[in-house]
Protein backbone atom coordinates (compact mmCIF):
# COMPACT_ATOMS: atom_id res chain seq x y z
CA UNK A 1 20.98 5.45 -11.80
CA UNK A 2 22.66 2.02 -10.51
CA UNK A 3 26.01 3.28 -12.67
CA UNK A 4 26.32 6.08 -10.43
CA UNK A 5 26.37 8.18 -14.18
CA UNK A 6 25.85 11.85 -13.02
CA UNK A 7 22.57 12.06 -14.64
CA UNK A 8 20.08 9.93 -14.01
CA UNK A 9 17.68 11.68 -16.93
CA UNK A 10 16.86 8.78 -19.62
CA UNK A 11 18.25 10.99 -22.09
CA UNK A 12 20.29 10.17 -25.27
CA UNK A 13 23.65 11.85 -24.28
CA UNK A 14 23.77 9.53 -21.32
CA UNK A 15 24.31 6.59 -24.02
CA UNK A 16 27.68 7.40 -25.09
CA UNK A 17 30.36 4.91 -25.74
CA UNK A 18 32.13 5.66 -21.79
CA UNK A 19 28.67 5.34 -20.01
CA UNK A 20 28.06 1.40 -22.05
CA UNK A 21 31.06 0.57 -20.89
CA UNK A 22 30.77 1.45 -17.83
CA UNK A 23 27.71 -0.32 -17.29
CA UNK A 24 28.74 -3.48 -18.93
CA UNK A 25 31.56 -3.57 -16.37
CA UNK A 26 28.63 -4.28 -13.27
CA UNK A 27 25.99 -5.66 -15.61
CA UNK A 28 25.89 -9.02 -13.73
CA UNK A 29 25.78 -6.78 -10.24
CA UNK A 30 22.76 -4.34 -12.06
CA UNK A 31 20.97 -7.57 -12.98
CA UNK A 32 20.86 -9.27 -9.63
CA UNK A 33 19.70 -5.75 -7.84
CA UNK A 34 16.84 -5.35 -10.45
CA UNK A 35 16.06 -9.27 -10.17
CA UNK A 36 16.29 -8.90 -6.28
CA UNK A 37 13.84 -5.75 -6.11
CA UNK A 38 10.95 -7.08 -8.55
CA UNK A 39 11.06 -9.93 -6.39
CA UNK A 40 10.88 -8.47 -3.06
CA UNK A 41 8.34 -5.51 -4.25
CA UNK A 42 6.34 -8.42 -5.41
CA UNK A 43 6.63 -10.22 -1.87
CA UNK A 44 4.90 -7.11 -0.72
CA UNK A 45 1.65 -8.19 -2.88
CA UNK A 46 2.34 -5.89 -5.37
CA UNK A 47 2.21 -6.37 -9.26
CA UNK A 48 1.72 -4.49 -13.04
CA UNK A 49 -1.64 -3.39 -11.90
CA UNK A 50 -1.39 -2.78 -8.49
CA UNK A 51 2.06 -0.59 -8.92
CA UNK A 52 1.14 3.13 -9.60
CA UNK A 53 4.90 4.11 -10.59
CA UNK A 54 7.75 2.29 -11.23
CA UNK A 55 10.32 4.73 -10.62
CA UNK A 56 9.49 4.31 -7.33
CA UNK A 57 11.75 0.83 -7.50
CA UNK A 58 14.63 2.56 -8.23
CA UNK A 59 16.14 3.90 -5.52
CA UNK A 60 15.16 0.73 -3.88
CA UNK A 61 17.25 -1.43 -7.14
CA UNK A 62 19.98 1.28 -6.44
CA UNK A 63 19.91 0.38 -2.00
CA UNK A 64 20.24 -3.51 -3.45
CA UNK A 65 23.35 -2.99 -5.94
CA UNK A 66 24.83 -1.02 -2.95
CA UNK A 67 24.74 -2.87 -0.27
CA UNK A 68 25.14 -6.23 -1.90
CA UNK A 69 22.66 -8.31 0.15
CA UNK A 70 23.38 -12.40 0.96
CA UNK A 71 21.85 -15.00 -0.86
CA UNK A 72 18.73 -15.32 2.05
CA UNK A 73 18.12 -11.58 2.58
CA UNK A 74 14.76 -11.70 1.00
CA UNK A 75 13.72 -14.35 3.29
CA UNK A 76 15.44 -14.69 5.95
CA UNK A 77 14.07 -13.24 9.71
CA UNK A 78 17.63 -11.42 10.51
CA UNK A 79 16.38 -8.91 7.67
CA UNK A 80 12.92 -8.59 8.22
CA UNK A 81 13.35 -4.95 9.70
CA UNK A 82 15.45 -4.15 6.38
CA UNK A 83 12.70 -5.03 4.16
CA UNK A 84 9.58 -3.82 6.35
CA UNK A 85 11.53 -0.07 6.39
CA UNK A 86 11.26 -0.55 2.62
CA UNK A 87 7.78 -1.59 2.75
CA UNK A 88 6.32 1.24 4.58
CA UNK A 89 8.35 3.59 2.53
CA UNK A 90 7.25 2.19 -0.64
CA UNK A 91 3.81 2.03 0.02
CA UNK A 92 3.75 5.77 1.58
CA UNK A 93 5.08 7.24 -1.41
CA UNK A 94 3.01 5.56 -3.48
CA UNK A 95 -0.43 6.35 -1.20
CA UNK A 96 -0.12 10.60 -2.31
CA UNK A 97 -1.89 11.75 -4.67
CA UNK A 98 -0.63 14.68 -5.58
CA UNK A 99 2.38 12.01 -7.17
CA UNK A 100 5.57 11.88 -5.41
CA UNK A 101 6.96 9.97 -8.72
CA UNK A 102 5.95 12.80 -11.18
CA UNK A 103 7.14 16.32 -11.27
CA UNK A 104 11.30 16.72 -11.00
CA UNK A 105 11.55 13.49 -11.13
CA UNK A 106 15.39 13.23 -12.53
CA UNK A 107 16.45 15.85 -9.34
CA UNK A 108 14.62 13.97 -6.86
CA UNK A 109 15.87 10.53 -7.67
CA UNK A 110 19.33 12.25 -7.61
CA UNK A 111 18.79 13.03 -4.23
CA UNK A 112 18.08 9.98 -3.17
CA UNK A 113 20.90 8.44 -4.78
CA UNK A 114 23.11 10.17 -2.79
CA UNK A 115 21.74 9.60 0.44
CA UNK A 116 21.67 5.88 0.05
CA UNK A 117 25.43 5.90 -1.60
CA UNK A 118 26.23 7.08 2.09
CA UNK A 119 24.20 4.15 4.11
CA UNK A 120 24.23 0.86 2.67
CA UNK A 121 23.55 -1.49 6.29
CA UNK A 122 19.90 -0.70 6.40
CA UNK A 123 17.72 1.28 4.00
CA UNK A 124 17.47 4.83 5.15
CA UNK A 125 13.62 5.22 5.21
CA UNK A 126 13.62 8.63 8.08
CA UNK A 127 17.12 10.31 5.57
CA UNK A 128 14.94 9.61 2.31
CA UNK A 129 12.06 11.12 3.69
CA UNK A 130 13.86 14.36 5.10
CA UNK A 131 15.27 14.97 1.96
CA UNK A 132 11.82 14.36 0.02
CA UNK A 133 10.21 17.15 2.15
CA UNK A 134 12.70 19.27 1.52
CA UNK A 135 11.79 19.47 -1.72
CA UNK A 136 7.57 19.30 -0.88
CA UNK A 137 6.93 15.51 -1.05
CA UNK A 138 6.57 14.67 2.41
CA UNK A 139 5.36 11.20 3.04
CA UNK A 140 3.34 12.70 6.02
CA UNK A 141 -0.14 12.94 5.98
CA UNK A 142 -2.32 15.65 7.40
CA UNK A 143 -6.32 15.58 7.93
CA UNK A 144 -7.41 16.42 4.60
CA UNK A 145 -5.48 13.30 3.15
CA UNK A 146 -6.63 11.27 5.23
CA UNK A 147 -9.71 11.85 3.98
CA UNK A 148 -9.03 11.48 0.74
CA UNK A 149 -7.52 8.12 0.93
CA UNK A 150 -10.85 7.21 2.98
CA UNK A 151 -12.72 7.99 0.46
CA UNK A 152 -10.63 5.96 -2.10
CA UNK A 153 -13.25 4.05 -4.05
CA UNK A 154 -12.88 0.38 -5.46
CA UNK A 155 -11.18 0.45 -8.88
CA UNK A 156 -8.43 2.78 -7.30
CA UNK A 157 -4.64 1.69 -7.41
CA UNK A 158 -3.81 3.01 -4.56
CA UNK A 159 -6.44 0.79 -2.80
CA UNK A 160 -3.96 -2.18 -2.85
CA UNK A 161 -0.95 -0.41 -0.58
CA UNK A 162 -3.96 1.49 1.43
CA UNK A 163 -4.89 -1.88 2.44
CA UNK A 164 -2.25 -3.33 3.14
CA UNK A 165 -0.57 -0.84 5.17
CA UNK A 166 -3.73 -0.95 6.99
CA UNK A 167 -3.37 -4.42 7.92
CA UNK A 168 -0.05 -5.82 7.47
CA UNK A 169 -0.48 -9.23 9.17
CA UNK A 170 -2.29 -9.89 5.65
CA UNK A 171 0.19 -12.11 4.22
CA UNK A 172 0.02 -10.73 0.70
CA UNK A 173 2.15 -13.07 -1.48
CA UNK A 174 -1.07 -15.93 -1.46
CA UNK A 175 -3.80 -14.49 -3.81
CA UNK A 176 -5.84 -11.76 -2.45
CA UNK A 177 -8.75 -10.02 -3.50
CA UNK A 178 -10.10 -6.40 -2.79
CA UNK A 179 -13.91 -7.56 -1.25
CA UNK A 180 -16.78 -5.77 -0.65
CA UNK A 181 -17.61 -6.59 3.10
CA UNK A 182 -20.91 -5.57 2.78
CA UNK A 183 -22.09 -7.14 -0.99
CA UNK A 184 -22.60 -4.50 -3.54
CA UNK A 185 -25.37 -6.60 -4.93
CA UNK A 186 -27.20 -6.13 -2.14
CA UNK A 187 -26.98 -2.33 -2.13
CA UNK A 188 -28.54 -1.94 -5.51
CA UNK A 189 -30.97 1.12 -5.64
CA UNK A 190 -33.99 -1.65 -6.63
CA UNK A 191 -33.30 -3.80 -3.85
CA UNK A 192 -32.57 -1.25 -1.64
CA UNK A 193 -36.37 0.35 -2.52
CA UNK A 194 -37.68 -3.12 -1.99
CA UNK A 195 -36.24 -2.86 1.51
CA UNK A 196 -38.66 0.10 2.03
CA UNK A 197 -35.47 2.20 2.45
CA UNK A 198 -36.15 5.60 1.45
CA UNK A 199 -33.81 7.91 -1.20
CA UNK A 200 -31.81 9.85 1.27
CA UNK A 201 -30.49 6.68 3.13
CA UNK A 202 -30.45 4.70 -0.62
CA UNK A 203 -28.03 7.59 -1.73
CA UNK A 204 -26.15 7.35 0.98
CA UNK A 205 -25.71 3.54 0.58
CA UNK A 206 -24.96 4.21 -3.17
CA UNK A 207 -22.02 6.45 -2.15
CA UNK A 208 -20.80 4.64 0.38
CA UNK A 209 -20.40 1.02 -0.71
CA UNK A 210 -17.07 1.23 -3.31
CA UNK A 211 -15.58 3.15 -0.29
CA UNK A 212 -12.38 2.07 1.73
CA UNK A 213 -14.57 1.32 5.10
CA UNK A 214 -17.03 -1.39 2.95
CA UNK A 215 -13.87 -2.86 1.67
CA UNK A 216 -10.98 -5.69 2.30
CA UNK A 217 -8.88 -7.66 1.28
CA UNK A 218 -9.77 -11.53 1.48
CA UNK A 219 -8.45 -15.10 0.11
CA UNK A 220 -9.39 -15.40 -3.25
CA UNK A 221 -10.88 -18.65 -2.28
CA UNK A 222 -13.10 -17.36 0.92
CA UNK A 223 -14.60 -14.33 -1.61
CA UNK A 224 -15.83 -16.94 -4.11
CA UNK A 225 -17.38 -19.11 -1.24
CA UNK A 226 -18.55 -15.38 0.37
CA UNK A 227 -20.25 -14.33 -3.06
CA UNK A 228 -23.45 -12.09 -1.91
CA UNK A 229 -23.59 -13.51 1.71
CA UNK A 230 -24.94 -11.09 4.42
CA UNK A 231 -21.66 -10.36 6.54
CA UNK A 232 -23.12 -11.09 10.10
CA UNK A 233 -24.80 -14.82 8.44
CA UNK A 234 -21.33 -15.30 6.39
CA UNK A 235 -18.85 -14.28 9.66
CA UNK A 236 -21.06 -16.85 11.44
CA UNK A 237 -20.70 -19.82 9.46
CA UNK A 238 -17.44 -19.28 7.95
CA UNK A 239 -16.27 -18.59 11.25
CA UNK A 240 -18.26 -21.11 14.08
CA UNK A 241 -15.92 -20.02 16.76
CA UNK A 242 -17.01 -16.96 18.14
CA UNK A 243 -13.68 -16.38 19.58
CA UNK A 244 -12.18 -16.67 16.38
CA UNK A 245 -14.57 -14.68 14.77
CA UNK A 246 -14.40 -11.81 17.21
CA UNK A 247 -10.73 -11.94 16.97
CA UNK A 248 -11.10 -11.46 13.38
CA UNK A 249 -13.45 -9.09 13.27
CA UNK A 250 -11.16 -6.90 15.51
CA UNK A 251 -8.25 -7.73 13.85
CA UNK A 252 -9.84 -5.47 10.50
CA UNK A 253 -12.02 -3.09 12.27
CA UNK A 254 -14.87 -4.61 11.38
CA UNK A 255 -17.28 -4.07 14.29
CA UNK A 256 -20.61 -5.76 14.50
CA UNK A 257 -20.76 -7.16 10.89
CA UNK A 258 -24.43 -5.84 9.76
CA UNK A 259 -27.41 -8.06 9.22
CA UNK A 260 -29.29 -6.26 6.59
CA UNK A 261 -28.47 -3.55 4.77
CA UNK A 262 -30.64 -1.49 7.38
CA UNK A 263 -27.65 -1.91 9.40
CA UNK A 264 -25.24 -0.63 6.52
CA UNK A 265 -24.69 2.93 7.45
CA UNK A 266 -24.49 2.40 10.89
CA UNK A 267 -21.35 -0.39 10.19
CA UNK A 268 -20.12 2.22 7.49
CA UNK A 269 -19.76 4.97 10.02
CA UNK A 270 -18.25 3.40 12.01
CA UNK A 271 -15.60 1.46 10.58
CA UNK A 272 -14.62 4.42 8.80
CA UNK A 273 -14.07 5.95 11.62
CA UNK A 274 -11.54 3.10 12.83
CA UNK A 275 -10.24 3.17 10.12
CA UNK A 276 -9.41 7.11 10.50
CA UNK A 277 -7.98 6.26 13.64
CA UNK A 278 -5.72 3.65 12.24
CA UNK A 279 -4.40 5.48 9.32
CA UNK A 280 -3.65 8.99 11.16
CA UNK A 281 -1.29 6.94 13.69
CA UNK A 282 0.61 4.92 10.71
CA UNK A 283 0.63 8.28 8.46
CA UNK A 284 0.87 11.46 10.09
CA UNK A 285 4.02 11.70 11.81
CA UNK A 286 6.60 13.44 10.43
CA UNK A 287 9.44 11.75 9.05
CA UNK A 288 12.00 13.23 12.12
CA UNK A 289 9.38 12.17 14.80
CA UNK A 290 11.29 10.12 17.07
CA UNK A 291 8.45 8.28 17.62
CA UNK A 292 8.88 6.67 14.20
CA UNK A 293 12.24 5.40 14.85
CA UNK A 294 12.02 3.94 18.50
């Protein structure tokens, strides 16, 4: 794809003696782009396990070899809007599940080529996407996904992105781990009988607690010292400030952290519904909105 060869199929014919050459010629150029795009996807938080597809880096290697970034562009403020249109783009093509990075793949990526060959200043996020829905893989999401990606349980690699798109002052590149806010230890069906809870609400904790709206993403550090703490006792000590604590409690949508898990559902509810909120204003636009590009 980076040797502008007219395929872009991994096929066999497309390793003929003109094609090697060819790509010997910009090796040290191919390198740097592939070098420069592991380490920026990686920036975003992302690695083997939490990456559902990896041809989703390449038009993103392809936008680097292109445009030939300077030495600071991963780092550097002045191209901060560069690599957040990247980000989103990324992580919203990576959040369907029907599998943007499946079916027709060699035509799409094609595509794509050619749209970045023709813009190489700033990665052209709203021109990738109108050409992607042209060919039914919009990276706008209607009602029904939302839902689905709500109902993303724990385990799930798209959790990762969904999370982080969710709540992108999460700085991602120190070790984070996907939490249960509300400790699944706790919401055992034993324990939960114990309680004196009775089967309809235990079900509905059962279902509920490996779901998006019981989840976050947290230090690696603070989730061993949180372990099977109650969330309203935990928030309290971790957190003595209560202006600190509210600000971080609003910061992730997480409400009135629950006492008991009496107060589980409740909390549930509504932080899913937040969280619904959230998602449909970061997802649903269309790609041509001009919303998305003021």
């Amino acid at each position: 794809m980076l040797a502008d060869i007219a395929s872009v199929g991994f096929k066999v014919e497309n390793f003929n003696r003109d094609n090697m050459s060819m790509l010997e010629a910009i090796w040290a150029d191919v390198r740097r782009a592939c070098v420069l795009t592991v380490e920026l996807v990686a920036s975003f938080g992302f690695s083997e396990q939490t990456l559902r597809a990896d041809s989703a880096l390449l038009p993103i290697a392809y936008y680097i070899f292109k445009r030939k970034p300077p030495e600071n562009w991963l780092l550097h403020p002045v191209h901060c809007t560069d690599r957040e249109s990247i980000r989103s783009w990324l992580i919203r093509s990576l959040l369907k599940s029907s599998g943007i990075w499946g079916s027709g793949l060699d035509t799409l990526l094609t595509a794509l080529r050619d749209i970045i060959r023709d813009n190489q200043n700033l990665f052209p996020a709203d021109q990738l996407e109108r050409i992607m829905a042209a060919r039914g893989k919009s990276l706008a999401f209607g009602p029904e996904e939302i839902d689905d990606l709500l109902d993303m349980e724990y385990g799930d690699r798209r959790l990762f992105p969904l999370l982080s798109i969710l709540y992108p002052f999460i700085d991602v590149r120190q070790l984070h781990h996907i939490d249960h806010f509300f400790p699944k230890n706790l919401l055992q069906r034993r324990r939960l009988e114990k309680l004196g809870c009775d089967n309809a609400y235990i079900d509905e904790c059962l279902d509920a607690r490996d779901r998006v709206a019981n989840l976050q993403l947290l230090e690696g550090l603070l989730n061993v010292s949180k372990n099977d703490s109650v969330p309203s006792a935990w928030m309290a000590e971790t957190y003595p400030d209560a202006v600190q604590r509210q600000a971080i409690l609003d910061r992730n949508d997480l409400g009135t952290p629950p006492a008991s898990a009496h107060e589980f559902i409740a909390f549930y509810k509504a932080r899913r519904e937040r969280l619904r909120l959230r998602l449909t204003m970061l997802l649903s636009q269309p790609s041509d909105d001009p919303a998305r590009s003021s």
